[in-house]
Protein backbone atom coordinates (compact mmCIF):
# COMPACT_ATOMS: atom_id res chain seq x y z
CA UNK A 1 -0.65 21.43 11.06
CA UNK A 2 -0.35 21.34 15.00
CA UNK A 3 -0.29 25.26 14.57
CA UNK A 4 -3.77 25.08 12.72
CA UNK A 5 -5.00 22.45 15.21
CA UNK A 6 -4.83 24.88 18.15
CA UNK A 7 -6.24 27.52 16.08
CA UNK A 8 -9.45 25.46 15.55
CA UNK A 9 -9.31 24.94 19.35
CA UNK A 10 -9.15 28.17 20.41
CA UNK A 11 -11.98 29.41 18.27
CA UNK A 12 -14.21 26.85 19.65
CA UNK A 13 -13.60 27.57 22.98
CA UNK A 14 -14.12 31.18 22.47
CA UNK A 15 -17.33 30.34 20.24
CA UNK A 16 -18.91 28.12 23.15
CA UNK A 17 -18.14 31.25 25.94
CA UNK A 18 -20.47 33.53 23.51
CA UNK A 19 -22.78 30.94 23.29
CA UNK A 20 -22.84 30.50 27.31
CA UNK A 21 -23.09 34.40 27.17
CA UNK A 22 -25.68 34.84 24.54
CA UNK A 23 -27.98 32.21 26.95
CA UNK A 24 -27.27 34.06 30.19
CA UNK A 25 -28.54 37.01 28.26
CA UNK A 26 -31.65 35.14 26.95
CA UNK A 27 -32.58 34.19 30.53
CA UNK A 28 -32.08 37.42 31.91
CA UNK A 29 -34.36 38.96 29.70
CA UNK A 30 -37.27 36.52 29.71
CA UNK A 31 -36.58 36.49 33.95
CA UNK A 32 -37.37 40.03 33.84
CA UNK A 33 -40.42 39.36 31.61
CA UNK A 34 -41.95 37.14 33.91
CA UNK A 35 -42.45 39.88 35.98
CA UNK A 36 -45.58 41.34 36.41
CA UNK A 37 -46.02 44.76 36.11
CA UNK A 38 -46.02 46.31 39.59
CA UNK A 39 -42.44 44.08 40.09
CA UNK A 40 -41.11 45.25 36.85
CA UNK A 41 -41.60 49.26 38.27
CA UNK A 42 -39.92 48.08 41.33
CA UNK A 43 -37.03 46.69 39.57
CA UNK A 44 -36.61 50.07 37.09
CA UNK A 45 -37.92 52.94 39.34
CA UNK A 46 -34.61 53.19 41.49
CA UNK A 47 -32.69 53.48 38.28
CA UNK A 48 -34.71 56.35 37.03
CA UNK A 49 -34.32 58.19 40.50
CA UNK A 50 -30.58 58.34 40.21
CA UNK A 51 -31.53 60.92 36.98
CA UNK A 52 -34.61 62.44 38.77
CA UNK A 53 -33.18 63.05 42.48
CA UNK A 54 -30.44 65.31 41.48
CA UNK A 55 -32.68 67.59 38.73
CA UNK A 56 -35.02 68.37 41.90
CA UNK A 57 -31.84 69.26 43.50
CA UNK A 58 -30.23 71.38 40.80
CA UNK A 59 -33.51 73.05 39.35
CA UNK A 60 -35.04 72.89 43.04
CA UNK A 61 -38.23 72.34 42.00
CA UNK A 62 -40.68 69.59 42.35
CA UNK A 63 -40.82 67.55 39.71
CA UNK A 64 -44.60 66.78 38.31
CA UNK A 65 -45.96 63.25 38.01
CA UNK A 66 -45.93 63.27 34.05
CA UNK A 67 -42.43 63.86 34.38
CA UNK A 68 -41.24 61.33 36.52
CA UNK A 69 -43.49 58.58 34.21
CA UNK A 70 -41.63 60.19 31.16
CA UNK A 71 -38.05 59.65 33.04
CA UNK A 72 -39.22 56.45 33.73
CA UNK A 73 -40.85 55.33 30.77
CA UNK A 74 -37.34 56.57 29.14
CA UNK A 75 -35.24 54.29 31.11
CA UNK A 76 -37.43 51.18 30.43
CA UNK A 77 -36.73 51.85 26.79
CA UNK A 78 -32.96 52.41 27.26
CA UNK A 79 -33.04 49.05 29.55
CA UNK A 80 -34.88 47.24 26.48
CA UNK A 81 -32.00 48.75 24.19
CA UNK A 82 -28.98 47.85 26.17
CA UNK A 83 -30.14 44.01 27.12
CA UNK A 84 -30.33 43.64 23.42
CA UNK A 85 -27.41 45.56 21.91
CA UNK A 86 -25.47 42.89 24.70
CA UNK A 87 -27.60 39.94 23.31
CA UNK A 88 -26.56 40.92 19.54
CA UNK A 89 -23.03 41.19 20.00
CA UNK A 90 -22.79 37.69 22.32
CA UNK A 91 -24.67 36.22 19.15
CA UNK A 92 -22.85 36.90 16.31
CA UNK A 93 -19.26 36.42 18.04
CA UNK A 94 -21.32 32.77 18.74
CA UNK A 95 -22.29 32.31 15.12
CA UNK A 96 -19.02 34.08 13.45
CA UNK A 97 -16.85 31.78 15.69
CA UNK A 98 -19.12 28.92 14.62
CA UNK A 99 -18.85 29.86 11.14
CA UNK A 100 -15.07 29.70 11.35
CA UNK A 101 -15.27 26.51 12.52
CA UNK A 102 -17.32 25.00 10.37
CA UNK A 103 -14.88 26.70 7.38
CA UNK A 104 -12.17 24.49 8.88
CA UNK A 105 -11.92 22.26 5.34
CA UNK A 106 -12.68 25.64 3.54
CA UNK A 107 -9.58 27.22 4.84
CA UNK A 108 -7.54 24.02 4.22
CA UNK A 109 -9.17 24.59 0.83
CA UNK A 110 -8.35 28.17 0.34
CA UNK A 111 -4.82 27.30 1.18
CA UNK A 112 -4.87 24.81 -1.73
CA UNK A 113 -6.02 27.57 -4.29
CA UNK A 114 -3.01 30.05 -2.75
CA UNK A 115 -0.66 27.11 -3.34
CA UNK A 116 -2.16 26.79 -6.77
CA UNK A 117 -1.80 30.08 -7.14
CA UNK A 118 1.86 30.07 -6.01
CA UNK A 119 2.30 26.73 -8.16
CA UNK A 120 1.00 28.59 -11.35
CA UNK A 121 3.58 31.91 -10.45
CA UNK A 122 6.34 29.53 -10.19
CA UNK A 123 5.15 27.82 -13.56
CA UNK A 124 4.58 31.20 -14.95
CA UNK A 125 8.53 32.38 -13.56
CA UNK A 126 9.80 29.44 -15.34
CA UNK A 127 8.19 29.56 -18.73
CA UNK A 128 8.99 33.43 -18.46
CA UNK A 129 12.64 32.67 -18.04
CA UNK A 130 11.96 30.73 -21.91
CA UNK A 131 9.85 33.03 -23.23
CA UNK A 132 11.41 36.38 -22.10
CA UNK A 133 9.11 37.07 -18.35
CA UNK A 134 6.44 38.59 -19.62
CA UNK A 135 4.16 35.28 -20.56
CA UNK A 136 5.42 34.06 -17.07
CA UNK A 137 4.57 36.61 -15.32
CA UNK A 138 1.04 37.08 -16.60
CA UNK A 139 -0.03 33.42 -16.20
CA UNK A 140 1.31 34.12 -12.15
CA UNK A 141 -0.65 37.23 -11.42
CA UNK A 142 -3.79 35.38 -13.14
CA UNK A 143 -3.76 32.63 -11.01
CA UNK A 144 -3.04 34.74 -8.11
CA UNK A 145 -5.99 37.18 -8.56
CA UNK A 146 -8.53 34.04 -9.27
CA UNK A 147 -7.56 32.74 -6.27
CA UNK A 148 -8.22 36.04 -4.27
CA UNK A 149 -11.51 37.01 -5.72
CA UNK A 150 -12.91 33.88 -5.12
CA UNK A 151 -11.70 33.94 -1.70
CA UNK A 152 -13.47 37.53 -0.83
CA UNK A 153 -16.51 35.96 -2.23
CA UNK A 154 -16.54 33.55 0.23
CA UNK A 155 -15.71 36.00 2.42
CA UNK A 156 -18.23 38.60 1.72
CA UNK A 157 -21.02 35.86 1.47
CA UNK A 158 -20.27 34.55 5.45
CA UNK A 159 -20.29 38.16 6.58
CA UNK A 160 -23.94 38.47 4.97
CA UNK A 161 -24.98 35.33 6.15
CA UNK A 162 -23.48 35.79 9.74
CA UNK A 163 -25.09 39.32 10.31
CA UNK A 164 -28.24 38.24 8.96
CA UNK A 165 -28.92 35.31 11.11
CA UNK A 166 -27.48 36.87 14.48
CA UNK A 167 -29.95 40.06 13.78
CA UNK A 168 -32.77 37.37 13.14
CA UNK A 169 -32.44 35.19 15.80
CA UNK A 170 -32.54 38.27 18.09
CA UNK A 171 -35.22 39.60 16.49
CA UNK A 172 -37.26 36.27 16.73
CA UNK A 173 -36.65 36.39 20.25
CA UNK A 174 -37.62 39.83 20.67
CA UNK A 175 -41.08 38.95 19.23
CA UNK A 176 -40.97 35.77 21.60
CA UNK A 177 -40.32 38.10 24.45
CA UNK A 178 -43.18 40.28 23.66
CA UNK A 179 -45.60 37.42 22.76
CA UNK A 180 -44.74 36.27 26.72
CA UNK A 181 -45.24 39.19 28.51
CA UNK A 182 -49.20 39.02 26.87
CA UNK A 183 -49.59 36.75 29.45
CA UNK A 184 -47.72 38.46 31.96
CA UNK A 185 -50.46 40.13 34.83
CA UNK A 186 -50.26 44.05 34.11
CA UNK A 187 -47.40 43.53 30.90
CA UNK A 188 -48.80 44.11 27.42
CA UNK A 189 -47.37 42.74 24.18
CA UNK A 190 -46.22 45.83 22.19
CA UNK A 191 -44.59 45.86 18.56
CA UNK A 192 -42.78 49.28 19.81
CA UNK A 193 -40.79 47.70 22.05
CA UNK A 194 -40.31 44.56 19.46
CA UNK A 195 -38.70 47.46 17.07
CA UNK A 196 -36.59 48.98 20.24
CA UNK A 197 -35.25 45.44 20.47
CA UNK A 198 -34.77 44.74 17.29
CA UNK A 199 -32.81 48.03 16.28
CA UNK A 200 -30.16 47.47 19.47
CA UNK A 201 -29.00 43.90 18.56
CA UNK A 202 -28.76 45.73 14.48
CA UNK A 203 -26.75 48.25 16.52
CA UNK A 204 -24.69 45.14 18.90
CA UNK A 205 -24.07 43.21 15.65
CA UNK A 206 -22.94 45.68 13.38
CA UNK A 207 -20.28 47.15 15.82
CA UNK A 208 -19.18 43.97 16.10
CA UNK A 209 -18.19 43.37 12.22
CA UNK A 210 -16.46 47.36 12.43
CA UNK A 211 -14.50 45.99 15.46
CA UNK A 212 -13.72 42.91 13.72
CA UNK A 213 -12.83 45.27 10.23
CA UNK A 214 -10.89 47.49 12.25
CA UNK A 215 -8.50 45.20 14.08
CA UNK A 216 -8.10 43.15 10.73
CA UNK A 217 -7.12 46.49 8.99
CA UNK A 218 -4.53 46.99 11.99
CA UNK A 219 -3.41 43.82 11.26
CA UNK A 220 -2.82 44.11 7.74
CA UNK A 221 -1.14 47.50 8.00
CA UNK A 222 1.13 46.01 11.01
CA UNK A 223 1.87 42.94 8.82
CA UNK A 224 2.75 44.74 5.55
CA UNK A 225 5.21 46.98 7.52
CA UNK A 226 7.01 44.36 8.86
């Protein structure tokens, strides 16, 4: 039980850092918002200079004014993606962490439907030794699989939930963000850029679940060797 108790612990800690990071995010981006528009070029040009001083260098010719707007329109977009691919992976680790917390009495109730399940193979072992094993045996592996199927449910119904409420909430911030920069001087509210958004935190949040996958997969295969 102490075991469990730091468990739950830990996972709140963690789930409060995301949350702290997910925030810091949030204020960066509407920060950068608030900018109006001649700032905002300011802020991005030097960034799109480190790609455009060294093509005049290697091609060694001038580059042309639509160009250097392309480069720079190009790194304003990147900028958009990145803020929110970081904004959708510090959200769901917030809301996955929460979730596990709030699953505290459902993983004291899973455990009560493995013991069940253990109870019923034991049953099953001893009216198998009467019956000849087979009887046994079958009423063990029932109980078992119930109790496993009904556990990836759960399972599979948090994951849905999770991912669909961290890509929302950045999504409903994206179109937040846009609506304030309307009244930005020189920004303009643009559903593009709502879209951009929208697609990097889908991109932040989904690597996060194949991360998670992955390193539960590891764990599996580590645990079933031993």
């Amino acid at each position: 039980m102490m075991g469990y108790d730091v468990k739950i612990i830990g996972i709140k800690r963690s789930a409060f850092v995301w949350f702290g990071a997910a925030v810091a995010c949030m204020a960066v981006i509407f920060v950068f918002s608030a900018f109006p528009s001649e700032q905002s070029s300011e802020l991005s040009d030097p960034f799109a200079n480190v790609l455009l001083t060294p093509m005049e260098k290697w091609f060694e010719v001038p580059m042309s004014s639509t160009f250097v707007e392309l480069v720079q329109a190009v790194v304003r977009k990147v900028a958009h993606f990145v803020i929110y691919f970081a904004l959708g992976v510090c959200v769901v680790n917030a809301v996955r962490l929460f979730a596990d917390m709030r699953s505290g009495g459902e993983q004291v109730a899973g455990s009560a439907e493995a013991g069940g399940a253990l109870l019923g193979e034991r049953t099953g072992e001893r009216t198998g030794e009467r019956t000849g094993g087979q009887a046994g045996e079958k009423t063990g592996e029932r109980a078992e699989a119930r109790a496993g199927g009904q556990s990836k449910k759960r399972a599979a119904a948090t994951g849905r939930s999770v991912f669909l409420i961290s890509v929302g909430w950045c999504s409903f911030y994206a179109a937040s963000d846009e609506f304030h920069q309307f009244f930005v001087p020189g920004r303009a509210c643009m559903w593009q850029d709502w879209v951009l958004d929208t697609v990097g935190a889908f991109v932040g949040v989904g690597a996060v679940f194949l991360f998670v996958r992955r390193c539960r997969n590891r764990h599996k295969v580590i645990k079933s060797a031993h």
